[in-house]
Protein backbone atom coordinates (compact mmCIF):
# COMPACT_ATOMS: atom_id res chain seq x y z
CA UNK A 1 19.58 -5.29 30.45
CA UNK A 2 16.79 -2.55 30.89
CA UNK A 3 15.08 -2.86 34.25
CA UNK A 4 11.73 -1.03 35.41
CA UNK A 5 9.77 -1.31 33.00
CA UNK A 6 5.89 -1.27 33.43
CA UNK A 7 3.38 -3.46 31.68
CA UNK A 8 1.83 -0.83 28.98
CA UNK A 9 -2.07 -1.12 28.62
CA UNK A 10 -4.53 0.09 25.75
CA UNK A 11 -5.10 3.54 25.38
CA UNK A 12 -8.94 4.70 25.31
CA UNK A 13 -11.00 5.97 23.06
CA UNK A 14 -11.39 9.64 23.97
CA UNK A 15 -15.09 11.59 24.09
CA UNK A 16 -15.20 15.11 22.09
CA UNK A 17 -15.01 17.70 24.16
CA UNK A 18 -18.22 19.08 23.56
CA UNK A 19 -19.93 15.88 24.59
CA UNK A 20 -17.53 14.87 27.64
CA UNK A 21 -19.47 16.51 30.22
CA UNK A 22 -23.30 14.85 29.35
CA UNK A 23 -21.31 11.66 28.39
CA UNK A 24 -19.96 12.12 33.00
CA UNK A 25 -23.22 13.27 34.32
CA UNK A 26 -25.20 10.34 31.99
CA UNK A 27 -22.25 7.72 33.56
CA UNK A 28 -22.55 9.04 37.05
CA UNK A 29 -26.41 8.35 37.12
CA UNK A 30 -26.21 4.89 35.04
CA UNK A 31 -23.55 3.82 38.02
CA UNK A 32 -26.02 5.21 40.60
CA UNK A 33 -28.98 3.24 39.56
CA UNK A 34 -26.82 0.09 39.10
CA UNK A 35 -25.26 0.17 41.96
CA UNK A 36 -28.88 0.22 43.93
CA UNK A 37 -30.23 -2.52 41.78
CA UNK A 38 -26.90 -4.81 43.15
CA UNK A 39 -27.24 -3.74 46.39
CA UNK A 40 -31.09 -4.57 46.44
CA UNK A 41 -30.58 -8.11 44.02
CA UNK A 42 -27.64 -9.66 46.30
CA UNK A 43 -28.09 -8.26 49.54
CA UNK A 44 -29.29 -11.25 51.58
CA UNK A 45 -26.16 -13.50 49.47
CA UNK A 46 -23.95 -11.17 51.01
CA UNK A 47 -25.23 -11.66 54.47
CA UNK A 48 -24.62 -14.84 54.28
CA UNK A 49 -20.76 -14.29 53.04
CA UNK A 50 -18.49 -14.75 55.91
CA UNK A 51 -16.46 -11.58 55.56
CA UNK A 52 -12.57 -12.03 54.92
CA UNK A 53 -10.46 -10.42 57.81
CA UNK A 54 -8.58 -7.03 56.27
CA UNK A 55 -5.48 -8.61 58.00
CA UNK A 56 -5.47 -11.30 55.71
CA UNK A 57 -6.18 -8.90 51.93
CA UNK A 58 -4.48 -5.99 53.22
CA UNK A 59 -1.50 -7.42 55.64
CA UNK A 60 2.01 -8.60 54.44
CA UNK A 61 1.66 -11.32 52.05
CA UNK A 62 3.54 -14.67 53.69
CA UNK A 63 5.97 -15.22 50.27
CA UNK A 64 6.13 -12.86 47.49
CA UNK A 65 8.03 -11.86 44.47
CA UNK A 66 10.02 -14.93 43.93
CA UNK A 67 13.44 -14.47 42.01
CA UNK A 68 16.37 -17.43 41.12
CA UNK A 69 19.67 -16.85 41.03
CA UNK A 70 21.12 -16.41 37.36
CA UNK A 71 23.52 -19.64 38.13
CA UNK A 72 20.13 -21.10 39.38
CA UNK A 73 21.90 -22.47 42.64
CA UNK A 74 19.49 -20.16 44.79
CA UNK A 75 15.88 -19.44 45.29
CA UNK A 76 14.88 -15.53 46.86
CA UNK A 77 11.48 -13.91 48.05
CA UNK A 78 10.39 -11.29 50.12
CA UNK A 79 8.69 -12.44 53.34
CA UNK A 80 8.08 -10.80 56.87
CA UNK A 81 11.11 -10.94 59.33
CA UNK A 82 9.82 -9.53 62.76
CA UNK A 83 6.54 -8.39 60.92
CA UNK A 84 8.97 -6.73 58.51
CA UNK A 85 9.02 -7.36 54.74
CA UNK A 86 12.86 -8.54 54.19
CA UNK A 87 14.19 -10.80 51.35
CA UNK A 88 14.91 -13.89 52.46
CA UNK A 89 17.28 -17.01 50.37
CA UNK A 90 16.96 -20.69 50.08
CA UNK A 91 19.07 -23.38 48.09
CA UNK A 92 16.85 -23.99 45.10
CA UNK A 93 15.99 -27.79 46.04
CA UNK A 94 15.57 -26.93 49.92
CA UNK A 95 13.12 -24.29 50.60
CA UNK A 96 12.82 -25.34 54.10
CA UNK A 97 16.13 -23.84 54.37
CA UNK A 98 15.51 -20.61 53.94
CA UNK A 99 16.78 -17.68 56.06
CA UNK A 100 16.47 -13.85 55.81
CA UNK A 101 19.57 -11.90 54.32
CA UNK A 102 18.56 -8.65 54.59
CA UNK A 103 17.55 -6.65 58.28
CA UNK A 104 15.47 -4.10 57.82
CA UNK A 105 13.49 -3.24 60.68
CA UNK A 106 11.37 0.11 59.16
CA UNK A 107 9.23 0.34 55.98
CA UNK A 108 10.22 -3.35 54.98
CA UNK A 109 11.82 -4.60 51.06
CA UNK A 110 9.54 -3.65 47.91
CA UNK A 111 11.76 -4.64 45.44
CA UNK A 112 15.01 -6.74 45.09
CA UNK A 113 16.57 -8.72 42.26
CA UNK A 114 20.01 -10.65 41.66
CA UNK A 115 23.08 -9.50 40.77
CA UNK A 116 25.12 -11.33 37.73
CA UNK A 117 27.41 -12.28 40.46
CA UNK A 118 25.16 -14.84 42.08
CA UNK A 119 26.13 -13.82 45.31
CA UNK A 120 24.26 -10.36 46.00
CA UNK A 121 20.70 -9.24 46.18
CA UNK A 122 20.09 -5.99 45.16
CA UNK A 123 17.56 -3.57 46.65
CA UNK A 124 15.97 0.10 46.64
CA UNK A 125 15.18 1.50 50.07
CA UNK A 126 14.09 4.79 51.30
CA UNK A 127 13.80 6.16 54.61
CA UNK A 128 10.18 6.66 55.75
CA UNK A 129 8.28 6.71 52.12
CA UNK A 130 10.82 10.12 51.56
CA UNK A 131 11.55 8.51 48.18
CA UNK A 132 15.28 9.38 48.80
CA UNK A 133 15.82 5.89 47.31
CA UNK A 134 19.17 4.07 48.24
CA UNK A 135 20.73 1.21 46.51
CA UNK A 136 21.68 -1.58 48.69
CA UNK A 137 23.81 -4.46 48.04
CA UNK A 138 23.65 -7.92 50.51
CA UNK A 139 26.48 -10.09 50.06
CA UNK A 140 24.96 -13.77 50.73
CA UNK A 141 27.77 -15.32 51.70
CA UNK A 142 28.94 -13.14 54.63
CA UNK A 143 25.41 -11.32 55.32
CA UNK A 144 26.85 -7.94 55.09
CA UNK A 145 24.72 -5.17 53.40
CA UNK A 146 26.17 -2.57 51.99
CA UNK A 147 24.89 0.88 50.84
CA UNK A 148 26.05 2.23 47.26
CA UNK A 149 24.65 5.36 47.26
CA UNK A 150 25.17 6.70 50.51
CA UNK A 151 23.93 10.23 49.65
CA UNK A 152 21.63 12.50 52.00
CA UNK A 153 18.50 14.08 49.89
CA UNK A 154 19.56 12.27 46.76
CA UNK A 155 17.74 9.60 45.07
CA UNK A 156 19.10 6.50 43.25
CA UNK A 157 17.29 5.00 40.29
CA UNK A 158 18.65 1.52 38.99
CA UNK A 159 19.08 1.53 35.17
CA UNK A 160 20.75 -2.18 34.75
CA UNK A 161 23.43 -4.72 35.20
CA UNK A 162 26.25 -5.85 32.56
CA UNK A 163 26.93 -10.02 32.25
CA UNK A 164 30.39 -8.90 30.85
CA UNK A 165 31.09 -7.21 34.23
CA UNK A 166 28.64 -8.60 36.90
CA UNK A 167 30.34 -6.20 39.36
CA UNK A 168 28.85 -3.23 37.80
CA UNK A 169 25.73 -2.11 38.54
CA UNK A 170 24.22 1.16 36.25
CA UNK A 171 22.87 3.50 38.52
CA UNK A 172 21.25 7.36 38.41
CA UNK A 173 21.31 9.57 40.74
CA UNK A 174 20.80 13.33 40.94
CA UNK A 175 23.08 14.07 43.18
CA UNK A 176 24.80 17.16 41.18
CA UNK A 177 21.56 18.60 40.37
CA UNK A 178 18.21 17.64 42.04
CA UNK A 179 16.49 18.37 38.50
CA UNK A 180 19.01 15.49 36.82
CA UNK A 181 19.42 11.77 37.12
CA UNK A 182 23.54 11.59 35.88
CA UNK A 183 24.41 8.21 35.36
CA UNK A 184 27.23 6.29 37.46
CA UNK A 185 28.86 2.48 37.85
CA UNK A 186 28.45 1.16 41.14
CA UNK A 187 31.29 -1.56 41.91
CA UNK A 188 29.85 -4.48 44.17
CA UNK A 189 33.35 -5.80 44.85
CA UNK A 190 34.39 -2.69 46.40
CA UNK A 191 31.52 -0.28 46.56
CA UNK A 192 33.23 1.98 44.35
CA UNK A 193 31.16 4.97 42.28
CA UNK A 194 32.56 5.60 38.90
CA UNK A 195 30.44 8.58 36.52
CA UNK A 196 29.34 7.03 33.74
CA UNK A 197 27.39 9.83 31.64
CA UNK A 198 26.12 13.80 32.71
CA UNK A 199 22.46 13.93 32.24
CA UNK A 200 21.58 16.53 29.56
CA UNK A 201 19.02 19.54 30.93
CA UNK A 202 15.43 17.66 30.90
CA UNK A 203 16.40 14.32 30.96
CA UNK A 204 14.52 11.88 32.74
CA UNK A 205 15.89 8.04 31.81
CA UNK A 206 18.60 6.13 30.49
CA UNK A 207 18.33 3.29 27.57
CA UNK A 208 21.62 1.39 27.96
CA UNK A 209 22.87 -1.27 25.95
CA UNK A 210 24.37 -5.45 26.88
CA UNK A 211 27.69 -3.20 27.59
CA UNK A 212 26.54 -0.80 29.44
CA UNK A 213 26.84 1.66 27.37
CA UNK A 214 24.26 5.15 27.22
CA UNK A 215 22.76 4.64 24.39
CA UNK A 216 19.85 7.00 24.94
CA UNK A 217 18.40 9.64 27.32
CA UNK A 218 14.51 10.13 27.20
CA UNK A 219 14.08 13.67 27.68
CA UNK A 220 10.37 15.12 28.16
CA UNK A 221 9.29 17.92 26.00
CA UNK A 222 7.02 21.20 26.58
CA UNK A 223 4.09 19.77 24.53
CA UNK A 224 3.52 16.63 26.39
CA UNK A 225 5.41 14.02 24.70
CA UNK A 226 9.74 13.09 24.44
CA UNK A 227 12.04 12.60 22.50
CA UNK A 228 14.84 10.07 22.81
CA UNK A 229 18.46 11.78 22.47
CA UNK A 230 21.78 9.76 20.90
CA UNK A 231 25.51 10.73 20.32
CA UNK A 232 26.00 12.64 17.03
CA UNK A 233 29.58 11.99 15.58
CA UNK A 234 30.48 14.93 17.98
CA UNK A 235 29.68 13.53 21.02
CA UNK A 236 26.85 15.55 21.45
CA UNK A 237 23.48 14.29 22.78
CA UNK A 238 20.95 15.77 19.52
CA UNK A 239 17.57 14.97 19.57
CA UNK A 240 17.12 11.32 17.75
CA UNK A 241 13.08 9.78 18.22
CA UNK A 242 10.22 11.73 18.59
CA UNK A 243 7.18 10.56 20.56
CA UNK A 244 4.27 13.29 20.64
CA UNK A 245 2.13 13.14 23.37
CA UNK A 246 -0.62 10.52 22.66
CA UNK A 247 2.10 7.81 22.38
CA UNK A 248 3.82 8.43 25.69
CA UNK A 249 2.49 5.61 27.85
CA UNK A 250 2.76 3.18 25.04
CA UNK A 251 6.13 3.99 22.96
CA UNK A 252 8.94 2.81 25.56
CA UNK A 253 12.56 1.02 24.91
CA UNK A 254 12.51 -2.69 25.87
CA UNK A 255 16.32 -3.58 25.36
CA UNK A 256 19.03 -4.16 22.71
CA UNK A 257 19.73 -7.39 21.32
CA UNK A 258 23.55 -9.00 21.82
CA UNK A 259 24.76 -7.07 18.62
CA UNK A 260 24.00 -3.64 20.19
CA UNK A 261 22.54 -2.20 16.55
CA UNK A 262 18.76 -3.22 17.42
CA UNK A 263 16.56 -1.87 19.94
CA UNK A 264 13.83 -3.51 20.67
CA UNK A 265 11.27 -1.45 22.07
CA UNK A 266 7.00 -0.92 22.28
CA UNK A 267 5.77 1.69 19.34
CA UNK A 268 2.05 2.97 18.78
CA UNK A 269 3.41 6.15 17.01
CA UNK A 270 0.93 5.80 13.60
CA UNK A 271 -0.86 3.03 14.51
CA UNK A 272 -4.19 2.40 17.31
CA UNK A 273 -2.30 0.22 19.41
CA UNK A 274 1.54 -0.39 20.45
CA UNK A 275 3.53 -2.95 18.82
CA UNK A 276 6.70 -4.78 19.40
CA UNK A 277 9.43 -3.03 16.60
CA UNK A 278 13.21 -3.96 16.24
CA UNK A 279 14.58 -0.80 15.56
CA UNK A 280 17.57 -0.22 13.32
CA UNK A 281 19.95 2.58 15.40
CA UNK A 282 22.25 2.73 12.44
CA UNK A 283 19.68 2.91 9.52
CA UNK A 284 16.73 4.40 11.45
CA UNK A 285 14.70 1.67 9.97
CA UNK A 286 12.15 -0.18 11.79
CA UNK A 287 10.53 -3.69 11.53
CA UNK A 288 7.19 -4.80 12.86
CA UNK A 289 7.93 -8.22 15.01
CA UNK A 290 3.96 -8.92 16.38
CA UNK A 291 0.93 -6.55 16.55
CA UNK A 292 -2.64 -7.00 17.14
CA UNK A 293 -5.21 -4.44 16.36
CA UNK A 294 -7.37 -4.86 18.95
CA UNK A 295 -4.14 -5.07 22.10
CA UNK A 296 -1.38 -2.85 22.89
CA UNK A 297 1.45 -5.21 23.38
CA UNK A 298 1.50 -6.15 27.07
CA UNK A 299 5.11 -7.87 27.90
CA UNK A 300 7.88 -9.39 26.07
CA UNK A 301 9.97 -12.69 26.87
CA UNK A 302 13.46 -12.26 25.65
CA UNK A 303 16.07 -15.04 25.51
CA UNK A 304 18.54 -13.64 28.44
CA UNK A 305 22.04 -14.56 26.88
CA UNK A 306 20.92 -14.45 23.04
CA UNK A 307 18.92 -11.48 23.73
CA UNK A 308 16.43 -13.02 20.79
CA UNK A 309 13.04 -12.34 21.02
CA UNK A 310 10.86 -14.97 22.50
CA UNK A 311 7.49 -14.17 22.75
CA UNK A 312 4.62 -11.36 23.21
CA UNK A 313 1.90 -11.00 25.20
CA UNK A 314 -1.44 -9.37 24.15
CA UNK A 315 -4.37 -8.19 26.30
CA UNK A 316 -7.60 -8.32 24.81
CA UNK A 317 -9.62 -9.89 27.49
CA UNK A 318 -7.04 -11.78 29.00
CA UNK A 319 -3.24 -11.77 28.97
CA UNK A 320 -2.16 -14.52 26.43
CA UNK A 321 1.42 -15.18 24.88
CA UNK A 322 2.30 -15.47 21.20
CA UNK A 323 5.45 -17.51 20.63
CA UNK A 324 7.68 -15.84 18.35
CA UNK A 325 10.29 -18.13 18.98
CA UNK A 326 9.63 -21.83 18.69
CA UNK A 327 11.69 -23.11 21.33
CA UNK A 328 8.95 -21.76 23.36
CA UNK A 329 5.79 -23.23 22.36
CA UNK A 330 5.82 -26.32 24.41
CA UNK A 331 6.20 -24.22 27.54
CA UNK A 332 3.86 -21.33 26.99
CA UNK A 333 1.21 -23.78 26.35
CA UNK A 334 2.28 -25.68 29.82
CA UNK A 335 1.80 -22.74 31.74
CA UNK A 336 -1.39 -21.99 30.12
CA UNK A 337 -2.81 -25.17 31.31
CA UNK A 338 -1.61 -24.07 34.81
CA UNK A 339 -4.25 -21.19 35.46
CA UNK A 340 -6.61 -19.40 33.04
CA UNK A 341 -3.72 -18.59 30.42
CA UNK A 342 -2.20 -15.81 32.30
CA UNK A 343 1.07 -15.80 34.06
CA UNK A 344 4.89 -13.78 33.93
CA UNK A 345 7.85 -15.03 34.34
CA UNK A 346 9.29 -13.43 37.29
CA UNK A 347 12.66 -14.71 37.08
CA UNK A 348 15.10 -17.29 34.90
CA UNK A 349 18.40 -18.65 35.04
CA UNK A 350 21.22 -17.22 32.71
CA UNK A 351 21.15 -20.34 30.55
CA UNK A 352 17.21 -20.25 30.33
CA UNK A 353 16.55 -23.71 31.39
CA UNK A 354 14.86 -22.50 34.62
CA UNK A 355 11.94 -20.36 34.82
CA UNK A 356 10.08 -18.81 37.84
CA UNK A 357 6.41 -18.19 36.79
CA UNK A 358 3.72 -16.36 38.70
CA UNK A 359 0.38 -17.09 38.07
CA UNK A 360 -2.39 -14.78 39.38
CA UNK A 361 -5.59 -15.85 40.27
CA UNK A 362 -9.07 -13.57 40.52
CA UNK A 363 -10.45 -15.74 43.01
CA UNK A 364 -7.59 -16.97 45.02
CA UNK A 365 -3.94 -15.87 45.94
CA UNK A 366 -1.18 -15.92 43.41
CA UNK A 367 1.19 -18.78 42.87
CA UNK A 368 4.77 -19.48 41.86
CA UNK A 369 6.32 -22.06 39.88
CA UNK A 370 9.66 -23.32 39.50
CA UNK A 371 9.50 -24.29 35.87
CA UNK A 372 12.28 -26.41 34.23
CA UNK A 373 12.06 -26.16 30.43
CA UNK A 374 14.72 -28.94 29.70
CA UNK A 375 11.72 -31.52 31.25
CA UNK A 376 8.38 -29.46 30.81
CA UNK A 377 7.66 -29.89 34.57
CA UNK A 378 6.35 -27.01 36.26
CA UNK A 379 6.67 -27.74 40.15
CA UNK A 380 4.71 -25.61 43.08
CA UNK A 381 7.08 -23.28 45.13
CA UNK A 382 4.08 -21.08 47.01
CA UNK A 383 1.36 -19.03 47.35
CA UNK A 384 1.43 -15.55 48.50
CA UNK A 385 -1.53 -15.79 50.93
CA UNK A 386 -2.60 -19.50 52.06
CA UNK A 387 -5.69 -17.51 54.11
CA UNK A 388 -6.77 -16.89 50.61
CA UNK A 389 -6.80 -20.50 48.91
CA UNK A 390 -10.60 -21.13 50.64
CA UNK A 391 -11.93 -17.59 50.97
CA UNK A 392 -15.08 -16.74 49.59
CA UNK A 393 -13.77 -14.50 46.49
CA UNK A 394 -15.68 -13.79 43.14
CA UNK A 395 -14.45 -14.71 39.65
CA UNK A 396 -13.90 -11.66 37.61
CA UNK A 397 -15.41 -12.11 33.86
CA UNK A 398 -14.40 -10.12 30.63
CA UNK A 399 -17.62 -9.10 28.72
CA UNK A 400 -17.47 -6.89 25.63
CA UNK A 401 -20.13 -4.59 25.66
CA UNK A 402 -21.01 -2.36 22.06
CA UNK A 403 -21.88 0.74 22.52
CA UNK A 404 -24.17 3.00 20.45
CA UNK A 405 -21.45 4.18 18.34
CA UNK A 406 -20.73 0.52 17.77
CA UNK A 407 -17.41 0.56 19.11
CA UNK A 408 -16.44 -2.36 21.80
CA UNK A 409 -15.86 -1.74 25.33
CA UNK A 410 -14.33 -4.21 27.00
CA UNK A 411 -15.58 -4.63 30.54
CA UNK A 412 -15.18 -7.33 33.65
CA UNK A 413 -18.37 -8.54 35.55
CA UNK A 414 -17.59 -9.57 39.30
CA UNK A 415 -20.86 -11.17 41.10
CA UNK A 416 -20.81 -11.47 44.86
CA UNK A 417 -20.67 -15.49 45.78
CA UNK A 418 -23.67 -17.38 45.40
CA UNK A 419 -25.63 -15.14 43.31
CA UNK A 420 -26.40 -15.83 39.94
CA UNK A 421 -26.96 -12.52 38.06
CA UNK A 422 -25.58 -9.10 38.67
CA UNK A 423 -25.23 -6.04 36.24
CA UNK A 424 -22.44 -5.05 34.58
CA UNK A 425 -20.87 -1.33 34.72
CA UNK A 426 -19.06 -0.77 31.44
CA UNK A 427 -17.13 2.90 30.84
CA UNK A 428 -14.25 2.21 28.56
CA UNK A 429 -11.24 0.48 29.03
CA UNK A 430 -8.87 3.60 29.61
CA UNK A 431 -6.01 1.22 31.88
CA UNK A 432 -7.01 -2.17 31.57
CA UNK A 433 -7.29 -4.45 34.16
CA UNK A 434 -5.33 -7.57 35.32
CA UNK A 435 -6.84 -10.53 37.31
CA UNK A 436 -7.01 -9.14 40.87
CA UNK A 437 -9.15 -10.63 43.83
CA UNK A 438 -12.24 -9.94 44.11
């Protein structure tokens, strides 16, 4: 299982150099003069919009980042303890019953998942935003939390977990070198640290396989781009992929199917926009599963225990799944009918029959789902701000301007409430965007 991994966005269409200067100053006064024609066309609408309290969009959300336990018995989330984020666990079917696990008292939970063990909650913490990251490990049952990685001044990256061993945990730390992420085991049943792997000189992550095995270490070159290094027959690690620079943010690993021989993984090397390849590690060989030639491929659903390919998700104007696998279709359209056609899954059960779905909203707070695929049914858990459900936010809109070259920029046009008309500031589409509030 490969953790971490980001959604990856389209890339933009660069200026030439020569032109990239008149192309800011010509931007910079185009934004000017819009900005005073909005301010002058919905000023006395905004007068009349009550304003939202910064507690409420900046403050702790109430519920976030919903997870299920892989046996689906249990039902996590991060809420605030004492004004404290902390992740907090009820019995799927009883939410009332919920109770914090963890007790941290200082810069709150930002992350946490669930062990293959169905019994512990995994989390990074640091102390004071030092980014000395620490893996922790709460035991549900008894309450007790217990740190991993108890290292002074060294940081802990988690890489994955293992279903054959649910005990072990893959972490990195650099705690030999500060420059160098080696790889260890971390027991849960005994807090144990085992090495795993040495990180060779420049390395910076760790592709592992279902075992657990290194597979890969994604070392950074001097021009910009990586290359991906593998075991020769000699145990060495020799240089095996090469990504050159203008494919960095968009060529990363996904994870290996149940065989170990095929990595999937996200690949724009050659073509405009990334797509989602099954790589052959034996052969070298690659095969094209979906691509779209206007959308780098934004996410992937993969079947947990087959480790088949599910479906993709492009991100033209909006995020939208392509089944790949059948078994799918009936609930990719269901969730689709639940918002505007976005939405992740967050979290699923081992044997895939339970899926927890988050589906943002521009012009409201986010919601989960508990989603149960053996009925269709897709049942309300939360939202993450109920102060949000009436507030007076703005639709976002995805226009596609052309621009004098004739190429498309793809833009979003939030108006203020209760005005009709507004004007639309269009630059390019370097990041993308996702539905936010507005």
């Amino acid at each position: 299982m490969l953790l971490g991994l980001n959604p990856f966005r389209s890339r933009a269409t660069r200026d030439p150099g020569a032109t990239r200067a008149a192309h800011a100053g010509a931007r910079c006064l185009c934004t000017l003069a819009c900005w005073l024609a909005i301010t002058w066309a919905v000023a006395p609408v905004a007068a009349e919009t009550p304003l939202i309290p910064r507690k409420v969009l900046l403050g702790n959300p109430e519920r976030v980042q919903a997870r299920i336990s892989p046996d689906g018995r249990f039902l996590s989330y991060l809420a605030p303890n004492e004004g404290v984020l902390n992740v907090w666990i009820a019995p799927i079917d009883r939410l009332e019953e919920a109770t914090p696990v963890t007790k941290d008292t200082a810069s709150g939970v930002k992350e946490h998942l669930w062990a293959y063990t169905n019994r512990h909650v995994l989390h990074l913490q640091d102390d004071s935003g030092d980014e000395h990251w620490r893996l922790l490990a709460t035991d549900i049952r008894t309450g007790a939390t217990r740190d991993l990685t108890p290292f002074e001044g060294v940081q802990a990256r988690l890489v994955g977990l293992t279903r054959a061993d649910p005990d072990r945990v893959l972490v990195a730390l650099n705690r030999r070198d500060p420059r160098r992420h080696d790889l260890y085991a971390a027991d849960l049943s005994d807090g144990s640290l085992t090495l795993v792997e040495s990180c060779p000189p420049g390395g910076v992550s760790w592709v592992i396989d279902e075992s657990g095995a290194a597979r890969y270490v994604v070392r950074l070159t001097s021009d910009g781009g990586a290359e991906w290094l593998r075991r020769d027959q000699q145990g060495a690690w020799t240089p095996g992929l090469a990504v050159p620079q203008e494919d960095l943010l968009t060529t990363q690993p996904i994870g290996f199917d149940a065989s170990g021989r095929t990595l999937y993984m996200l690949d724009s090397r050659g073509r405009d926009t990334s797509a989602l390849v099954a790589f052959d590690t034996e052969t070298g060989l690659d095969e094209v599963i979906v691509t779209d030639a206007r959308s780098d491929i934004g996410g992937v659903l993969i079947d947990p225990s087959s480790r088949a390919v599910q479906a993709a998700m492009t991100d033209r104007l909006r995020p939208r799944w392509r089944p790949i696998d059948t078994s799918v279709t009936r609930d990719v359209l269901a969730l689709e009918r639940l918002g505007e056609g976005a939405f992740w899954v967050v979290g699923r059960t081992l044997d895939d029959r339970l899926w927890v779905v988050s589906i943002p909203d521009d012009d409201g707070p986010a919601f989960y789902y508990l989603h149960d695929r053996s009925t269709g049914v897709s049942t309300p858990l939360f939202a993450h701000s109920s102060q949000l459900k009436d507030a007076p936010l703005a639709p976002m809109r995805p226009v596609v301007i052309e621009s004098r070259d004739g190429l498309e920029m793809v833009s979003y046009l939030t108006v203020p409430p209760g005005s009709e008309s507004g004007v639309i500031v269009g630059g390019g589409r370097a990041g993308g965007d996702d539905v936010r509030l507005r």
